[in-house]
Protein backbone atom coordinates (compact mmCIF):
# COMPACT_ATOMS: atom_id res chain seq x y z
CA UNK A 1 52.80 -225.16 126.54
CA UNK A 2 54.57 -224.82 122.80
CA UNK A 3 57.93 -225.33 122.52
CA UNK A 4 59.24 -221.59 121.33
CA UNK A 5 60.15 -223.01 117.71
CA UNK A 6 57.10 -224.72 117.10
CA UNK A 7 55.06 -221.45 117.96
CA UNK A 8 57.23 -219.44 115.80
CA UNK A 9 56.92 -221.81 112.83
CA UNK A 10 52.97 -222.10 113.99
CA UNK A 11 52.58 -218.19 114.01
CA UNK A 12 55.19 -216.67 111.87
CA UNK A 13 52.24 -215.18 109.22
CA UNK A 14 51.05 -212.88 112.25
CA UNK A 15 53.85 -210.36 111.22
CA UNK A 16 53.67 -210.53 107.26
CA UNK A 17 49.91 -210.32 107.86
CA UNK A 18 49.64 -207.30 110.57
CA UNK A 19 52.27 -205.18 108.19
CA UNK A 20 50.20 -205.97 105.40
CA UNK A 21 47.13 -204.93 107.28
CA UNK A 22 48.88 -201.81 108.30
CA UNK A 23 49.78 -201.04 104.69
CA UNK A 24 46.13 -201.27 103.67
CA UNK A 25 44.75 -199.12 107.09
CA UNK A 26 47.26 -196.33 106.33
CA UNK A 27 46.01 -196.51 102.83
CA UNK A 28 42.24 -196.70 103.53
CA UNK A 29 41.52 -194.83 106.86
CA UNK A 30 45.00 -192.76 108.22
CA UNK A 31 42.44 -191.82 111.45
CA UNK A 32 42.21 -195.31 112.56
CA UNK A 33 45.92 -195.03 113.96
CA UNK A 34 44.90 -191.88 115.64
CA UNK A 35 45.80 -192.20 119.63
CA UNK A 36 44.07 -190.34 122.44
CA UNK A 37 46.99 -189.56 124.27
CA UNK A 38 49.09 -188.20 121.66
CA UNK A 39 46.27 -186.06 119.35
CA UNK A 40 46.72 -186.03 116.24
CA UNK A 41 48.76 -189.00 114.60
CA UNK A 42 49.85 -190.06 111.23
CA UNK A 43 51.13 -193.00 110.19
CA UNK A 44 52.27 -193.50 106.32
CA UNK A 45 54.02 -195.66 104.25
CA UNK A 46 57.94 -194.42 103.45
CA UNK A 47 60.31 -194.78 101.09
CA UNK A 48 60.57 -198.88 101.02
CA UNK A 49 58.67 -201.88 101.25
CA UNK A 50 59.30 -205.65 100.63
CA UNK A 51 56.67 -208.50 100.01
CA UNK A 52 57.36 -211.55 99.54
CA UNK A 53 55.02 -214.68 97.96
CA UNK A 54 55.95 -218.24 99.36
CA UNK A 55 55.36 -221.33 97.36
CA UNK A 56 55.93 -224.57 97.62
CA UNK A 57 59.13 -224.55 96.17
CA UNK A 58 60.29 -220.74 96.22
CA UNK A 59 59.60 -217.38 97.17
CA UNK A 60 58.89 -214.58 95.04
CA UNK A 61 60.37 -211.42 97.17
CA UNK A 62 59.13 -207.69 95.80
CA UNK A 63 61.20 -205.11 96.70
CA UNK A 64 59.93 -201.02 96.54
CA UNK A 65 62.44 -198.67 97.32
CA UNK A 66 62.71 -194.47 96.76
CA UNK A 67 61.30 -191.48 97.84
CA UNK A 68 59.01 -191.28 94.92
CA UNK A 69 58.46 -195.18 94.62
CA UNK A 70 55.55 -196.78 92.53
CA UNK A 71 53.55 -198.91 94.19
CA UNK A 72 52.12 -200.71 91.19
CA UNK A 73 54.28 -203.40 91.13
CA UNK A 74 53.74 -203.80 95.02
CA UNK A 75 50.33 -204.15 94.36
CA UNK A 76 50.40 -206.78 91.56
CA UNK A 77 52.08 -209.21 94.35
CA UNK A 78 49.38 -208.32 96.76
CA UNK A 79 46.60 -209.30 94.44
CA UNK A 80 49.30 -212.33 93.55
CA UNK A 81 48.92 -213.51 97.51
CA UNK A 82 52.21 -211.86 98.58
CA UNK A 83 52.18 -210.15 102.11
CA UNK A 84 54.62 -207.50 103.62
CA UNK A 85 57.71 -208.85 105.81
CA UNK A 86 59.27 -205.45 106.01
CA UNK A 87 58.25 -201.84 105.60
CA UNK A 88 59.82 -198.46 105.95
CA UNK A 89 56.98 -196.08 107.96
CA UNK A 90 56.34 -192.16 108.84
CA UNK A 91 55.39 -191.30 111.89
CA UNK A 92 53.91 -187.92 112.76
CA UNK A 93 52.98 -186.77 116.18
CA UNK A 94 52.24 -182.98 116.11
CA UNK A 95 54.92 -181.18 114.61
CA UNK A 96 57.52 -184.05 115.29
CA UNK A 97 58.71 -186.81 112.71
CA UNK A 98 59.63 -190.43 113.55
CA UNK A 99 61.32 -192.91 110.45
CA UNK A 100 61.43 -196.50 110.67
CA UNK A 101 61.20 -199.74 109.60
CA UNK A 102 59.04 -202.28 110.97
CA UNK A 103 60.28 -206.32 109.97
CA UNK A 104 57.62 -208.54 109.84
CA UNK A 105 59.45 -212.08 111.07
CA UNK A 106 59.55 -210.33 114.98
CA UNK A 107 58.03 -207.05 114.47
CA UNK A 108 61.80 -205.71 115.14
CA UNK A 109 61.71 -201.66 114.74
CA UNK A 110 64.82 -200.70 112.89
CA UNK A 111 66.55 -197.29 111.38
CA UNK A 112 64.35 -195.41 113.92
CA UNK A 113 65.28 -191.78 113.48
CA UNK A 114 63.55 -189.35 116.43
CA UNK A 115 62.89 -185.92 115.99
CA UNK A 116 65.62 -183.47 116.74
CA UNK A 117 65.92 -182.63 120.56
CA UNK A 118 66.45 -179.46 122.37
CA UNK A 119 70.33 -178.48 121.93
CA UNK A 120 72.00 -178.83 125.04
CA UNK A 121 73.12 -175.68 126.47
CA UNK A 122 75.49 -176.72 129.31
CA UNK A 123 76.99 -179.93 130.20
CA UNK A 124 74.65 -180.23 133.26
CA UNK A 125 71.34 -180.60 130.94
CA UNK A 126 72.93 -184.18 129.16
CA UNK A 127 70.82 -185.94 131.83
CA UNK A 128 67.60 -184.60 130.59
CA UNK A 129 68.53 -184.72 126.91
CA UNK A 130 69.36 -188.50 126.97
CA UNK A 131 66.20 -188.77 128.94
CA UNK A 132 64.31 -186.92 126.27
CA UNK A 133 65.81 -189.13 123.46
CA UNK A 134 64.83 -192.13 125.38
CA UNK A 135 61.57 -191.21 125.38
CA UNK A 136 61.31 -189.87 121.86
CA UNK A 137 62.55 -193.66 121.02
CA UNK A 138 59.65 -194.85 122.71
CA UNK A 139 56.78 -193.69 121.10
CA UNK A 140 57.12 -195.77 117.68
CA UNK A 141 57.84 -198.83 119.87
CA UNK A 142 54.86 -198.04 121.49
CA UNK A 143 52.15 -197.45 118.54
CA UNK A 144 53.27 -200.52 117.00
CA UNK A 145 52.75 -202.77 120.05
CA UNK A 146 49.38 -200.92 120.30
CA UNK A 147 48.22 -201.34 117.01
CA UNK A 148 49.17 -205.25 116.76
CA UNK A 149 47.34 -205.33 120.06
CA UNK A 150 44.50 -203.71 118.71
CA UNK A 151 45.37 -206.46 114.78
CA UNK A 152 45.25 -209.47 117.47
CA UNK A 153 41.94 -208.71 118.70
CA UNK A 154 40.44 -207.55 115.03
CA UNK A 155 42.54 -210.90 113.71
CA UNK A 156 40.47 -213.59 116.13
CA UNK A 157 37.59 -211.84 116.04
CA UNK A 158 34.07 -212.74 113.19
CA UNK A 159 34.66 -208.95 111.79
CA UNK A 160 38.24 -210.26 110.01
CA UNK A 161 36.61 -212.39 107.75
CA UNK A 162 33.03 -210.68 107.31
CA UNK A 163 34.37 -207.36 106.95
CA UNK A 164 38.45 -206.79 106.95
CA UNK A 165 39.31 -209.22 104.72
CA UNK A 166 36.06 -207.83 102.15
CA UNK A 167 37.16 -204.67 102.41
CA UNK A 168 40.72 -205.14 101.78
CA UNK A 169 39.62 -206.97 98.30
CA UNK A 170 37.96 -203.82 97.81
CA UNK A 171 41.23 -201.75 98.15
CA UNK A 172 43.12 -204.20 96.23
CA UNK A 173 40.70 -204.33 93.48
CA UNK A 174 40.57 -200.30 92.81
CA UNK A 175 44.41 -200.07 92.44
CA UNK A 176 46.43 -200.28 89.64
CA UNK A 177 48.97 -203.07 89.64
């Protein structure tokens, strides 16, 4: 068995690499994030992201931030090797709204803000609306474990390098920046 620093220093691109992966499916094919359970799901990127570009001697760290933010400049350090260690997302379920940002060094969500609950009409219901909150916290947590799951398999598997990684050159290649 690794020790737990070795495996961190031995598999600390899975982050950077899923969030840069998830940049690029939100980008290329918004249904592929689409969950049985919960209908009807989007997923976009929000108002921030950071990439950095390690060398041998520094890093290069990109940082997008505003509503309205231009991704060119993103882009250039994607097609420069950079990879995403931190990105603000959108999550839409239905007619509810989840914000938050996903860090790429432990996949820590942060910021989350939930949809607005039902107003509590008597002191008796704070139970149920804590209950409600809890689970309204739950459901970003939840789609990003699934959909590193789901990166994991796609990562090990002969369709990352035969298709993924082709296709994502692709993407890169017909966007400014």
């Amino acid at each position: 068995m690794l020790d737990v620093s070795v495996s961190y220093s031995r598999y600390r691109f899975l982050g950077p690499e899923f969030l840069t992966y998830l940049w690029y499916l939100t980008e290329s094919d918004p249904d592929a994030v689409t969950t049985a359970s919960d209908g009807k799901v989007s997923l976009a990127l929000g108002r921030s992201i950071v990439l950095e570009n390690r060398r041998r001697d520094d890093v290069e760290r990109v940082t997008i931030k505003g509503d309205e933010a231009q991704m060119d400049e993103a882009m250039l350090a994607l097609k420069k090797g950079a990879v995403v260690t931190q990105m603000h997302l959108n999550l839409e379920i239905g007619e509810m709204t989840w914000s938050f940002s996903v860090r790429g060094e432990d996949l820590a969500v942060t910021g989350l803000k939930t949809p607005p609950g039902a107003p509590l009409e008597s002191p008796d219901e704070l139970e149920a609306a804590i209950l409600d909150k809890a689970a309204l916290c739950e459901k970003p947590l939840e789609l990003v474990d699934g959909l590193f799951q789901r990166f994991i398999r796609l990562r090990v598997s002969d369709a990352w390098h035969g298709e993924v990684i082709p296709a994502m050159r692709r993407w890169l290649d017909k966007t400014p920046g």
